[in-house]
PDB file of N, CA and C in Angstrom:
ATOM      1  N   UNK A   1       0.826  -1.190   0.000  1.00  0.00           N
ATOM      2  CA  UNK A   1       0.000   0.000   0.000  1.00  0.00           C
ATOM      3  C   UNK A   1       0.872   1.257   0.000  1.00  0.00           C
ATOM      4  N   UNK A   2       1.920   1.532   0.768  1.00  0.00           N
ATOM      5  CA  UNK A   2       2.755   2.716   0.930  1.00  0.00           C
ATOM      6  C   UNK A   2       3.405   2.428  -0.433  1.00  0.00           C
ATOM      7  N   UNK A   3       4.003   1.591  -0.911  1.00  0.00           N
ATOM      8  CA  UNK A   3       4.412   1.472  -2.435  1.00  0.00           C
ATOM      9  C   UNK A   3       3.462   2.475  -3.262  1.00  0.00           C
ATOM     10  N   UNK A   4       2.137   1.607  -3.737  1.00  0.00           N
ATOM     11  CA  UNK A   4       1.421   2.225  -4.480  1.00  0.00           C
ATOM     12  C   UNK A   4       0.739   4.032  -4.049  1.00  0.00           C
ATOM     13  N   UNK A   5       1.208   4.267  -2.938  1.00  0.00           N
ATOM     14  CA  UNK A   5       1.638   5.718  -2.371  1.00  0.00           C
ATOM     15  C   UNK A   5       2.242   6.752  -2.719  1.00  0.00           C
ATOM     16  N   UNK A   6       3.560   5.936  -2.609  1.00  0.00           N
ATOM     17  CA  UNK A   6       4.586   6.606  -2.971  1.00  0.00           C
ATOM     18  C   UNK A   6       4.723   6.846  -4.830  1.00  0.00           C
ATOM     19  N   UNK A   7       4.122   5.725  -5.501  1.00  0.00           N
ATOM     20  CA  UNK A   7       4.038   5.775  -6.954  1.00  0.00           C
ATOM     21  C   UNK A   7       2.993   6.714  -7.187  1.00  0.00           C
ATOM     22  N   UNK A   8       2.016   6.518  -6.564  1.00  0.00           N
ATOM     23  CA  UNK A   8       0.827   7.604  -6.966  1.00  0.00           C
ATOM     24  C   UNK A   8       1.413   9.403  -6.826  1.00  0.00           C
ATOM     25  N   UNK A   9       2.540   9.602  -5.565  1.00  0.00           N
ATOM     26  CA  UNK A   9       3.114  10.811  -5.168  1.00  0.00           C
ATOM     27  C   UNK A   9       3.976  11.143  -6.306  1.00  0.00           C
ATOM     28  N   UNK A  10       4.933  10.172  -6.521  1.00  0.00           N
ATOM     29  CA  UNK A  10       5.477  10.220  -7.311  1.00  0.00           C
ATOM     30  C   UNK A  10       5.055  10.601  -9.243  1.00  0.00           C
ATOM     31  N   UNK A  11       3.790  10.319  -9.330  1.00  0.00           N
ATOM     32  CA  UNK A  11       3.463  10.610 -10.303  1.00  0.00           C
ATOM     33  C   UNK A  11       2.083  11.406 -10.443  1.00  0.00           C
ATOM     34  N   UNK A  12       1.922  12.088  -9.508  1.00  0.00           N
ATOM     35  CA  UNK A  12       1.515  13.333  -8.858  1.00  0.00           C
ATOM     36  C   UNK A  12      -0.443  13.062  -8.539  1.00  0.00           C
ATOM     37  N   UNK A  13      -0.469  12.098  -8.754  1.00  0.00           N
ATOM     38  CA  UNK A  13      -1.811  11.969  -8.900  1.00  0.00           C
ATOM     39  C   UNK A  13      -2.901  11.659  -6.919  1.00  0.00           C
ATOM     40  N   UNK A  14      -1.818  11.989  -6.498  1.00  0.00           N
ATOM     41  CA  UNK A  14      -2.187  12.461  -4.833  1.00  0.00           C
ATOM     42  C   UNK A  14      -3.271  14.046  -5.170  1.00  0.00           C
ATOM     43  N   UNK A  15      -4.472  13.850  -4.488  1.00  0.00           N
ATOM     44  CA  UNK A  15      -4.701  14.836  -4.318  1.00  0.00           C
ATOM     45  C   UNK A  15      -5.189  15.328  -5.063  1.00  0.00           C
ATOM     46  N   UNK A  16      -5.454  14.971  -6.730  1.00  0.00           N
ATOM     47  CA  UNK A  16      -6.360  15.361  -7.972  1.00  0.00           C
ATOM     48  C   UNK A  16      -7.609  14.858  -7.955  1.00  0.00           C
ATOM     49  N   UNK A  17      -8.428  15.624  -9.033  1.00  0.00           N
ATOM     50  CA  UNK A  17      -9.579  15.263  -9.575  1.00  0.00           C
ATOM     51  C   UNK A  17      -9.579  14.554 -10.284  1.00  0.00           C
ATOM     52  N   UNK A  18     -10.813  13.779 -10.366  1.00  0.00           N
ATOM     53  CA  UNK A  18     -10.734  12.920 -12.084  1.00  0.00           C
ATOM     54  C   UNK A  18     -12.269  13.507 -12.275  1.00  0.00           C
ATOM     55  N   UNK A  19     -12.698  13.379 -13.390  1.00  0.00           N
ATOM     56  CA  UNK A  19     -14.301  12.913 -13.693  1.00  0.00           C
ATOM     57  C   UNK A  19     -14.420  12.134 -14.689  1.00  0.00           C
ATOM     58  N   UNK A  20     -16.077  11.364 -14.921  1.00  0.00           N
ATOM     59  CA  UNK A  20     -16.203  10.167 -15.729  1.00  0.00           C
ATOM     60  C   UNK A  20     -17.426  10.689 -15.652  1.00  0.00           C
ATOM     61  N   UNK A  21     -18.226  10.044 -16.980  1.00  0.00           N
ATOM     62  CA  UNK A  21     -19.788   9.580 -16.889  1.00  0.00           C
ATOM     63  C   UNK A  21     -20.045   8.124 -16.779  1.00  0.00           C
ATOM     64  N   UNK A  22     -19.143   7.538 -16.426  1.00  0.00           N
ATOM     65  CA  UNK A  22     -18.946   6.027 -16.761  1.00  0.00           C
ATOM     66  C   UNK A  22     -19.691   5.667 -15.497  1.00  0.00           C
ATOM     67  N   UNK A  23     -20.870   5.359 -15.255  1.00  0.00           N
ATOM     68  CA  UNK A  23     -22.142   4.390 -14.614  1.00  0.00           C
ATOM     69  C   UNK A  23     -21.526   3.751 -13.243  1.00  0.00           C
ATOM     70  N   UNK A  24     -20.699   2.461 -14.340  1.00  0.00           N
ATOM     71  CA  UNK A  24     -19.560   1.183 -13.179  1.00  0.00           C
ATOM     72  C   UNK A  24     -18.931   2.043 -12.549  1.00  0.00           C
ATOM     73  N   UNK A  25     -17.996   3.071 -13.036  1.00  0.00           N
ATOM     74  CA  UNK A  25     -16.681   3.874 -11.846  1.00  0.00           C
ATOM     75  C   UNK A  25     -17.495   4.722 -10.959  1.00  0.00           C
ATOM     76  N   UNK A  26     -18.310   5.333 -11.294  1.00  0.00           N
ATOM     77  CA  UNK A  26     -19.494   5.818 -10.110  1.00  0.00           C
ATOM     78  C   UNK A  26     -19.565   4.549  -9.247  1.00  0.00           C
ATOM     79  N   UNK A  27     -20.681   4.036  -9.462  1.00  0.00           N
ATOM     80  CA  UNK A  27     -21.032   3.258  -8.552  1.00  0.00           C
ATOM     81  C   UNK A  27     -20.108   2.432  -7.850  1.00  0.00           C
ATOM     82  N   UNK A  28     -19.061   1.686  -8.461  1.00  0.00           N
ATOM     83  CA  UNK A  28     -17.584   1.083  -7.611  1.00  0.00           C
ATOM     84  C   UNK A  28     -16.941   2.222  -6.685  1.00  0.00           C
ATOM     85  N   UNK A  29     -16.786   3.483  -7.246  1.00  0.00           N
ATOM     86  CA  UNK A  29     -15.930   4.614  -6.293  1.00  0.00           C
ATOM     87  C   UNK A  29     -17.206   5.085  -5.328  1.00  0.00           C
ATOM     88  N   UNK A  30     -18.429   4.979  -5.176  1.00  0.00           N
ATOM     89  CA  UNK A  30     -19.477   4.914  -4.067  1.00  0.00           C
ATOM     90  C   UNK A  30     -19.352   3.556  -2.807  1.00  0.00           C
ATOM     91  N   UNK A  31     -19.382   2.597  -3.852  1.00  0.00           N
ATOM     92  CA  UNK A  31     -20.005   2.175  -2.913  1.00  0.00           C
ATOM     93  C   UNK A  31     -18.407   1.766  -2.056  1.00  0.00           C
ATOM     94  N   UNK A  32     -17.506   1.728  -2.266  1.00  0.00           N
ATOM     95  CA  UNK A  32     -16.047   1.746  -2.137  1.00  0.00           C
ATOM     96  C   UNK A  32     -15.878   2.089  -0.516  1.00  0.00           C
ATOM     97  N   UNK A  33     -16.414   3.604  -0.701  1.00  0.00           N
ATOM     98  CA  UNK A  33     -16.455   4.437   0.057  1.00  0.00           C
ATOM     99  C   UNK A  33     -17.779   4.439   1.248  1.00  0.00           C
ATOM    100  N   UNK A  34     -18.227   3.155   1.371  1.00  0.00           N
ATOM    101  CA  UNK A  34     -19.675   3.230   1.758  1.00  0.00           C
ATOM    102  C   UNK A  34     -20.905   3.797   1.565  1.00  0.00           C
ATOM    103  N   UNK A  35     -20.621   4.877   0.028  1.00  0.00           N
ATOM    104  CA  UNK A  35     -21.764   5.299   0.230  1.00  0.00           C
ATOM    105  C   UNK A  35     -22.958   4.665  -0.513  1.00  0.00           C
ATOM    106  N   UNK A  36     -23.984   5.895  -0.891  1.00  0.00           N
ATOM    107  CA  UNK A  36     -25.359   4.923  -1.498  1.00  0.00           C
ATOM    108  C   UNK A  36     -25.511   6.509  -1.893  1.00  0.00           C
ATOM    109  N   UNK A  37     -26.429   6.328  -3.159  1.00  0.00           N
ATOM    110  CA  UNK A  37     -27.363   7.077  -4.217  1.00  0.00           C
ATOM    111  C   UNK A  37     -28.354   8.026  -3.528  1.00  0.00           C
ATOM    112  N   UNK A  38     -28.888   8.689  -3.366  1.00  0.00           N
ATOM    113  CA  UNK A  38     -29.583  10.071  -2.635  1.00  0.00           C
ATOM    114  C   UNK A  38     -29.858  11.498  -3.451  1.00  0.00           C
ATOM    115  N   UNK A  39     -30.827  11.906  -2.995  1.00  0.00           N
ATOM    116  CA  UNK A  39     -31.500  13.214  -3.606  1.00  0.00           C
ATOM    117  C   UNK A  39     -31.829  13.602  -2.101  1.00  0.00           C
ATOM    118  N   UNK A  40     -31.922  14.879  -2.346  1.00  0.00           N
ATOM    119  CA  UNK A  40     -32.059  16.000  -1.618  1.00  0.00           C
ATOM    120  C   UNK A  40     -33.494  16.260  -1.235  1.00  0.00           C
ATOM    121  N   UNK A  41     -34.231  16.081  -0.077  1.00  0.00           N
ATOM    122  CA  UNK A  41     -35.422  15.727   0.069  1.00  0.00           C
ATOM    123  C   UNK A  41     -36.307  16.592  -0.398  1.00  0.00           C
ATOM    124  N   UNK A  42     -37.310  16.793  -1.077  1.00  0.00           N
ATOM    125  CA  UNK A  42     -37.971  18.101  -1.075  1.00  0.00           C
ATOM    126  C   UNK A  42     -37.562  18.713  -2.520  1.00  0.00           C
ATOM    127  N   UNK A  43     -36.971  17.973  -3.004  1.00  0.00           N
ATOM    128  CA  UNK A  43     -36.218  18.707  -4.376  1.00  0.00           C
ATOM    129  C   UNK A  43     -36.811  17.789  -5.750  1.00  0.00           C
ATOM    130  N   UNK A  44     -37.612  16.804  -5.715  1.00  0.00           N
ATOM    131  CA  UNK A  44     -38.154  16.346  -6.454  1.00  0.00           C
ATOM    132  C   UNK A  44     -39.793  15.892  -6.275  1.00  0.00           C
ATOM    133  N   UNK A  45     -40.141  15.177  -7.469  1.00  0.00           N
ATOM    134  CA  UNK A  45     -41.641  15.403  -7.530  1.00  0.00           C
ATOM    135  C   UNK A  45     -41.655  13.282  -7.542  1.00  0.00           C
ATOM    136  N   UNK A  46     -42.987  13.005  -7.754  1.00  0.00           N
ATOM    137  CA  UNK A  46     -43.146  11.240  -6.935  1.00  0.00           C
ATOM    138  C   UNK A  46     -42.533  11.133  -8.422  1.00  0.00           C
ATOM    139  N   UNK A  47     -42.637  11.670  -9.553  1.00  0.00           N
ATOM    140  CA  UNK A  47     -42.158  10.905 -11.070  1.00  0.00           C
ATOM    141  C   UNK A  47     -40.457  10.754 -11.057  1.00  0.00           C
ATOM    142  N   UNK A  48     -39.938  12.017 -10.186  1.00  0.00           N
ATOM    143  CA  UNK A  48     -39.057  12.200 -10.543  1.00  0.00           C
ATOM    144  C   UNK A  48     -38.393  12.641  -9.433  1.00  0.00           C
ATOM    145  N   UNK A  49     -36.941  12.419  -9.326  1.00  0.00           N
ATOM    146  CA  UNK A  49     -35.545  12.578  -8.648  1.00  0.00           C
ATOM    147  C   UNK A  49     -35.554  13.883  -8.196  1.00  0.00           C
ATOM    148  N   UNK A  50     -35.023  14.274  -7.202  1.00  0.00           N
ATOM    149  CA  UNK A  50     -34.746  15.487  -6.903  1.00  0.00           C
ATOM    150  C   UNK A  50     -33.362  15.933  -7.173  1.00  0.00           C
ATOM    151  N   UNK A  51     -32.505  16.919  -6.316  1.00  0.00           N
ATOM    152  CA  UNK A  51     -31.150  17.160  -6.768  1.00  0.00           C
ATOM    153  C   UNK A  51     -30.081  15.683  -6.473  1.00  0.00           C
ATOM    154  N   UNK A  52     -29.353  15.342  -6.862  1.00  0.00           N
ATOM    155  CA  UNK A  52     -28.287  14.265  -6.149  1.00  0.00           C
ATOM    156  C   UNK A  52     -27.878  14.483  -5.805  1.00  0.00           C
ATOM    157  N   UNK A  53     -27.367  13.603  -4.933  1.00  0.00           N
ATOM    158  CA  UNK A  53     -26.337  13.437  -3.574  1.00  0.00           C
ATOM    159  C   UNK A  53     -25.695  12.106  -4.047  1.00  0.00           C
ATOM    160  N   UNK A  54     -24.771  12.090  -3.321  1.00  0.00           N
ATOM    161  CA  UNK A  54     -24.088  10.352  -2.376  1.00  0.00           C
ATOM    162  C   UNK A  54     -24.442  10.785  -1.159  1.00  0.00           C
ATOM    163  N   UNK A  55     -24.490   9.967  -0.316  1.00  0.00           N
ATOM    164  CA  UNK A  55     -25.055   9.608   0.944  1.00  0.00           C
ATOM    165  C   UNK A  55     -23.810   9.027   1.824  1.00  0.00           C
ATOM    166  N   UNK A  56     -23.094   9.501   2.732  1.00  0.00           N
ATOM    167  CA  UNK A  56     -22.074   8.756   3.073  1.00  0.00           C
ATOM    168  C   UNK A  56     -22.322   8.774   4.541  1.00  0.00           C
ATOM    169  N   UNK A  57     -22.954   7.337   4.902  1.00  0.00           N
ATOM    170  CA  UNK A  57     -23.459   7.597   6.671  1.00  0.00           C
ATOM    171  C   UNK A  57     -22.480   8.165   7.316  1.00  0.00           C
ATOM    172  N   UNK A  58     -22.803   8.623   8.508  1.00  0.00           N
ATOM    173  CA  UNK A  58     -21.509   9.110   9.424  1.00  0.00           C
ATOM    174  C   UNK A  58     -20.444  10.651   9.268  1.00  0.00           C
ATOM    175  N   UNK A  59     -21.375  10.712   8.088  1.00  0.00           N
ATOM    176  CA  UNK A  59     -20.542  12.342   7.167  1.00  0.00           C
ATOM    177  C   UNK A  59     -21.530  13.099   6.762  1.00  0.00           C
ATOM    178  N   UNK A  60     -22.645  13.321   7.701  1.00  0.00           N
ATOM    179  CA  UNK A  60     -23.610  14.333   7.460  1.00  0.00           C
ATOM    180  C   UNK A  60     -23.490  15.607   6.512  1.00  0.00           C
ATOM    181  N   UNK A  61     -24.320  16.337   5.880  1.00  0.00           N
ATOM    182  CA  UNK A  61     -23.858  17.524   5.459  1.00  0.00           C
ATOM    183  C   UNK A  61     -24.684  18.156   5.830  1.00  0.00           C
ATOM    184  N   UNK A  62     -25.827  17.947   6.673  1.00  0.00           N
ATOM    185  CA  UNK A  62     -26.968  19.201   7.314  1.00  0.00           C
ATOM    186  C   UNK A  62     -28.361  18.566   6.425  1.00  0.00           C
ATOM    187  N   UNK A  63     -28.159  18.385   5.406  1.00  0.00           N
ATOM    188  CA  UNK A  63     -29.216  18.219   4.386  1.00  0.00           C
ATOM    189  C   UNK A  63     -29.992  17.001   5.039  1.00  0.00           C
ATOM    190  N   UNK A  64     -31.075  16.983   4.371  1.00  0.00           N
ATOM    191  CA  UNK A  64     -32.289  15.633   4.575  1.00  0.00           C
ATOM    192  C   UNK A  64     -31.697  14.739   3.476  1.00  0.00           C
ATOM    193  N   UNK A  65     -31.173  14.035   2.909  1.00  0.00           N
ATOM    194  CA  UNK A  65     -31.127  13.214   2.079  1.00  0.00           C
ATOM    195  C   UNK A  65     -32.154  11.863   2.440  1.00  0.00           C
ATOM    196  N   UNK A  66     -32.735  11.385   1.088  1.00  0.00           N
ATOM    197  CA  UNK A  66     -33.697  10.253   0.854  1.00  0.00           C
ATOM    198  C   UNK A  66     -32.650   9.081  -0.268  1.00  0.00           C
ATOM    199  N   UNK A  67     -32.824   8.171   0.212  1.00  0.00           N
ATOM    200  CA  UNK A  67     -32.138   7.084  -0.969  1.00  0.00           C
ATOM    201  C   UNK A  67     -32.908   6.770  -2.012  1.00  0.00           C
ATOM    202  N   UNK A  68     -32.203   6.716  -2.902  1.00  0.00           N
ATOM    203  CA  UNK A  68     -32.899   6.341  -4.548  1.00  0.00           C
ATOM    204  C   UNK A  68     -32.231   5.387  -4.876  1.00  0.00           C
ATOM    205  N   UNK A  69     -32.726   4.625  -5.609  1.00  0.00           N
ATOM    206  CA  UNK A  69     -31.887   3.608  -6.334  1.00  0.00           C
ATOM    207  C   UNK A  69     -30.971   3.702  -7.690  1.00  0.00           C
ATOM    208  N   UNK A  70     -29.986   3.209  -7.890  1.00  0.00           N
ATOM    209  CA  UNK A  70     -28.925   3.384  -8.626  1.00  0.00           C
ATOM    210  C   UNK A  70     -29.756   3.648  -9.675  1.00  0.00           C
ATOM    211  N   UNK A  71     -30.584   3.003 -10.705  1.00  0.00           N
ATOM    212  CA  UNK A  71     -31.206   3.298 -11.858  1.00  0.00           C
ATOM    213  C   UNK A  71     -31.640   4.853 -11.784  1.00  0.00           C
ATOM    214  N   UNK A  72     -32.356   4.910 -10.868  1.00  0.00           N
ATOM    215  CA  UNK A  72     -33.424   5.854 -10.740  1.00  0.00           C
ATOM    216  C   UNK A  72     -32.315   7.832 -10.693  1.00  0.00           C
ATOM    217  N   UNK A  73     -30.912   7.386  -9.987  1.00  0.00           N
ATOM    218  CA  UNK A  73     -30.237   8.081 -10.278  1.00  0.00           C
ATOM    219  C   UNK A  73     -29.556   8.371 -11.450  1.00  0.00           C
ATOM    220  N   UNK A  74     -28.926   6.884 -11.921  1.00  0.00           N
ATOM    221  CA  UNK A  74     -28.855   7.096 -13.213  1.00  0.00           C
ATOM    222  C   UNK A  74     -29.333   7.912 -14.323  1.00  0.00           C
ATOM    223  N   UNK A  75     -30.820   7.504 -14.549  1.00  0.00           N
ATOM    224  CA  UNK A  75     -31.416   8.255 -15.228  1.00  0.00           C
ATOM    225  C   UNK A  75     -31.532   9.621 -15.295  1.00  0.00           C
ATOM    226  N   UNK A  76     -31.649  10.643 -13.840  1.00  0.00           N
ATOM    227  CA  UNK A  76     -31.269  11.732 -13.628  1.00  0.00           C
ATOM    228  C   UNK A  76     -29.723  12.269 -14.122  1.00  0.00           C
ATOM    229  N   UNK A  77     -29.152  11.566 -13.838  1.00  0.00           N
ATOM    230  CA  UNK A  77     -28.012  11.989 -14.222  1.00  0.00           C
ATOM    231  C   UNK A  77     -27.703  12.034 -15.376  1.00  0.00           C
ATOM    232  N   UNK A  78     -28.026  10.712 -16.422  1.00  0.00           N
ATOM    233  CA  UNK A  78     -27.820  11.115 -18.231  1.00  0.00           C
ATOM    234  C   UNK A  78     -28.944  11.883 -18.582  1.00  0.00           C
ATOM    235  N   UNK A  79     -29.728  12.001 -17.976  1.00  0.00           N
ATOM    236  CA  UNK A  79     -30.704  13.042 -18.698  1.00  0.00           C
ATOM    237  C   UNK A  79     -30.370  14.633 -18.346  1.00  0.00           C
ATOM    238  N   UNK A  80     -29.785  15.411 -17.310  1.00  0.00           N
ATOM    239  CA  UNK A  80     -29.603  16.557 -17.016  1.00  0.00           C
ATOM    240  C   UNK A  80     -27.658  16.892 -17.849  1.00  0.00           C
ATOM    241  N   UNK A  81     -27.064  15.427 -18.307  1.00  0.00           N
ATOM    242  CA  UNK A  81     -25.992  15.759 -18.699  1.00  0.00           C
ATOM    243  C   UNK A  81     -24.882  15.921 -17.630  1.00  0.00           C
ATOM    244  N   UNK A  82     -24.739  15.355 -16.561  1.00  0.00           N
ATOM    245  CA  UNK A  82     -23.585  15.463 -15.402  1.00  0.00           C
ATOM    246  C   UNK A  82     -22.732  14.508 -15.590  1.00  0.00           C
ATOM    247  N   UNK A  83     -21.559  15.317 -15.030  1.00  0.00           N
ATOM    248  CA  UNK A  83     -20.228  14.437 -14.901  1.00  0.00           C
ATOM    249  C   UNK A  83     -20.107  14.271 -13.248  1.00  0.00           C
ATOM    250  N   UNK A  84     -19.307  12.982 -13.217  1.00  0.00           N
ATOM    251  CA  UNK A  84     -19.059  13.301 -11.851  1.00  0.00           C
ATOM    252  C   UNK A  84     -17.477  13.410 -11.475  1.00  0.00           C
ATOM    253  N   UNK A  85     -17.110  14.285 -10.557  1.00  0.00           N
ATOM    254  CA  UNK A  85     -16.457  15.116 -10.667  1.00  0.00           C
ATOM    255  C   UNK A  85     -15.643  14.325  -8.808  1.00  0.00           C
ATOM    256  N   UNK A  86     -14.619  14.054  -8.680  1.00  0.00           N
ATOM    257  CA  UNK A  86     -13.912  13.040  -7.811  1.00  0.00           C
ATOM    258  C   UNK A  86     -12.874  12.830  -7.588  1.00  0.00           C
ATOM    259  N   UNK A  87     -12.266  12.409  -6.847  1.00  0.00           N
ATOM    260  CA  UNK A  87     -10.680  12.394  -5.953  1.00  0.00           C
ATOM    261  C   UNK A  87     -10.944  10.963  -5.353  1.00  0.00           C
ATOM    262  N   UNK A  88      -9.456  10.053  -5.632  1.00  0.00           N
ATOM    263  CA  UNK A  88      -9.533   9.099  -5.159  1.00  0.00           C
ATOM    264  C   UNK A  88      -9.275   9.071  -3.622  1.00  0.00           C
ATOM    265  N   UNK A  89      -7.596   9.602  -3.548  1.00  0.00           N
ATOM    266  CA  UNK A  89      -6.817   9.728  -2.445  1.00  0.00           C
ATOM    267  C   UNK A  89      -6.965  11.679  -2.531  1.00  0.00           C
ATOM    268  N   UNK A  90      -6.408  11.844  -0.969  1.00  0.00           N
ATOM    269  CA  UNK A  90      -5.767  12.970  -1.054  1.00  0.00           C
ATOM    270  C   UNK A  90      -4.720  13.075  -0.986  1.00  0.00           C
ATOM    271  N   UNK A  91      -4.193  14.975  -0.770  1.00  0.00           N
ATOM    272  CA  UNK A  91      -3.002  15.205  -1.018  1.00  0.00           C
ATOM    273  C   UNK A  91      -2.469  14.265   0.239  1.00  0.00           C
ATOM    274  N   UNK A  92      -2.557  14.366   1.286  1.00  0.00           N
ATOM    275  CA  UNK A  92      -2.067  13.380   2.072  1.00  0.00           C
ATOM    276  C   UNK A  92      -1.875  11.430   1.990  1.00  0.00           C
ATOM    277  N   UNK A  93      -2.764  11.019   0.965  1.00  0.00           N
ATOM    278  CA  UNK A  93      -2.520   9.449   0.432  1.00  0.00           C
ATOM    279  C   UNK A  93      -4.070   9.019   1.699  1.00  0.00           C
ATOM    280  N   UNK A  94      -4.310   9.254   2.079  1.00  0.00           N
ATOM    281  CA  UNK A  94      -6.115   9.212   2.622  1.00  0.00           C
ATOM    282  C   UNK A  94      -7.152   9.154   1.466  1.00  0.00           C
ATOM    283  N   UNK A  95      -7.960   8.114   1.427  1.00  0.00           N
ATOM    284  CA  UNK A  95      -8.792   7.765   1.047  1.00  0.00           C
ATOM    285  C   UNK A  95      -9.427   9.241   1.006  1.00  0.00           C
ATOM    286  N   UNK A  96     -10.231   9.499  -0.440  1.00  0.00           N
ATOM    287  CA  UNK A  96     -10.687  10.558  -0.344  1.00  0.00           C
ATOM    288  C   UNK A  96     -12.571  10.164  -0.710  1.00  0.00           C
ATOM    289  N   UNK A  97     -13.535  11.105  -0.267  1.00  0.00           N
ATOM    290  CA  UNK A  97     -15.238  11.229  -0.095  1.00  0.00           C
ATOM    291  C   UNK A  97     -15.147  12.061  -0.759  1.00  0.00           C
ATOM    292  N   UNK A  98     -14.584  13.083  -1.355  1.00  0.00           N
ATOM    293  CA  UNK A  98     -14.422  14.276  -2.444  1.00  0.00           C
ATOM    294  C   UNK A  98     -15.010  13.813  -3.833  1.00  0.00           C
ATOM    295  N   UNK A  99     -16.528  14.459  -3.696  1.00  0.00           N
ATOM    296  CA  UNK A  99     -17.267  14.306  -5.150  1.00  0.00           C
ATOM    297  C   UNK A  99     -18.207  15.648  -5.277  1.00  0.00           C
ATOM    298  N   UNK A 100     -18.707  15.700  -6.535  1.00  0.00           N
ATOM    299  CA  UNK A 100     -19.418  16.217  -6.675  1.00  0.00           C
ATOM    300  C   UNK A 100     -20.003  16.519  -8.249  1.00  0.00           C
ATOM    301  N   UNK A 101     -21.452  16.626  -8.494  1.00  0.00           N
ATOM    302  CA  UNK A 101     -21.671  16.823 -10.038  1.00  0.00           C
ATOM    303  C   UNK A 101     -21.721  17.593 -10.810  1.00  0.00           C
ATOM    304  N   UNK A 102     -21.073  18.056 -11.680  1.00  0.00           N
ATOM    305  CA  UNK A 102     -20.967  19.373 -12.858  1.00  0.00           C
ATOM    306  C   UNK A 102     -21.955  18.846 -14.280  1.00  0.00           C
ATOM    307  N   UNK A 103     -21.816  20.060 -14.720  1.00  0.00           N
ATOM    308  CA  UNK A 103     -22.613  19.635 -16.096  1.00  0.00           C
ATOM    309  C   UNK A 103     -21.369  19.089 -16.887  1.00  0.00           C
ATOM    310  N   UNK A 104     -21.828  18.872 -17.948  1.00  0.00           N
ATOM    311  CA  UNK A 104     -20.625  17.906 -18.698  1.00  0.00           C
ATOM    312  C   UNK A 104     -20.333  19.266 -19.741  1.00  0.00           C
ATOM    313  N   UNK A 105     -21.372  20.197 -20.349  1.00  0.00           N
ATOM    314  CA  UNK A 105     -20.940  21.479 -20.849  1.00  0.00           C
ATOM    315  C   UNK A 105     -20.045  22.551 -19.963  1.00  0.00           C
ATOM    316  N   UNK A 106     -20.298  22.172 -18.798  1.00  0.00           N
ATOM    317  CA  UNK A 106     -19.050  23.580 -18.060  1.00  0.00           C
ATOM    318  C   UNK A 106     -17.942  22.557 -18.280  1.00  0.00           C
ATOM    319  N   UNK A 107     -17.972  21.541 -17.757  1.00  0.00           N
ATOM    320  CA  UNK A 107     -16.655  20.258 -17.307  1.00  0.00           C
ATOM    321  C   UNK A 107     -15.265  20.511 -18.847  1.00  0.00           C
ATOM    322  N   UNK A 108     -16.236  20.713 -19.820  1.00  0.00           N
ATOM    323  CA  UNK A 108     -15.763  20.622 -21.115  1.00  0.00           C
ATOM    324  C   UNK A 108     -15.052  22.385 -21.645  1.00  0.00           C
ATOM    325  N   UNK A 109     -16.062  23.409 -20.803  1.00  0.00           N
ATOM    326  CA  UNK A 109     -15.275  24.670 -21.391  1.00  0.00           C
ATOM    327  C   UNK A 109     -13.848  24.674 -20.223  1.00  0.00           C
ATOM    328  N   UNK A 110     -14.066  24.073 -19.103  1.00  0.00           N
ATOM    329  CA  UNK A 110     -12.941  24.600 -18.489  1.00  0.00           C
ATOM    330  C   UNK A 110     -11.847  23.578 -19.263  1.00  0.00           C
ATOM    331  N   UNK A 111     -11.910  22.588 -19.545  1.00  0.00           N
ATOM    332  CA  UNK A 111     -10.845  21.941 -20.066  1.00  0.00           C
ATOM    333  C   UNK A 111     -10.352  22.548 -21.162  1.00  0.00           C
ATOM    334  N   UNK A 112     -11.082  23.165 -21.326  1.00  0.00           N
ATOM    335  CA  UNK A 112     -10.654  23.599 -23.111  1.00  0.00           C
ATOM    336  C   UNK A 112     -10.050  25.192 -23.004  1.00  0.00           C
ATOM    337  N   UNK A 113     -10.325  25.742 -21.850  1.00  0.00           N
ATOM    338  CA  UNK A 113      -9.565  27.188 -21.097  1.00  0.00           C
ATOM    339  C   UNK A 113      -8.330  26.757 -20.754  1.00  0.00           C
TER     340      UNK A 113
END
């Protein structure tokens, strides 16, 4: 483990972002991390999803979060166009909970700035 540490330091990737729309690396880098699929209570209607979340017990953020099921997020998510936006480790080599969703049109002008 301190190997693959020191290689990750070494090749600077301590402490970065990645993003994907890729479904599997979502859900493997969730549930990894213990978490589970969630919307923001109050933010959607019975047809439909409210804002997303991950849900990571024990790491409150103030909010009401409700669990949804992976599909049901899914679908929210290719339909509004989000990337998700993530850190494996941090700068310190700690497991990192660092996520969050962008549109895939901003994700794309900043890369291109």
């Amino acid at each position: 483990m301190r190997e693959r540490r020191k290689k990750q330091a070494a090749e600077g990737e301590l402490g970065k972002s990645k993003s994907t729309t890729d479904h599997e690396i979502i859900k493997g880098w969730v549930e990894e991390r213990g978490g589970r699929p969630a919307t923001v209570a109050r933010t959607g209607t019975e047809r439909e999803p409210g804002v997303l979340r991950i849900d990571f017990p024990g790491y409150g953020r103030g909010q009401s979060l409700e669990p949804i099921s992976w599909d049901d997020f899914f679908k929210k998510f290719d339909e509004k166009h989000l990337a998700f936006l993530y850190q494996d480790r941090t700068s310190s080599g700690e497991v990192s909970r660092f996520c969050k969703f962008v549109s895939q049109d901003t994700l794309k002008r900043k890369l291109a700035a």
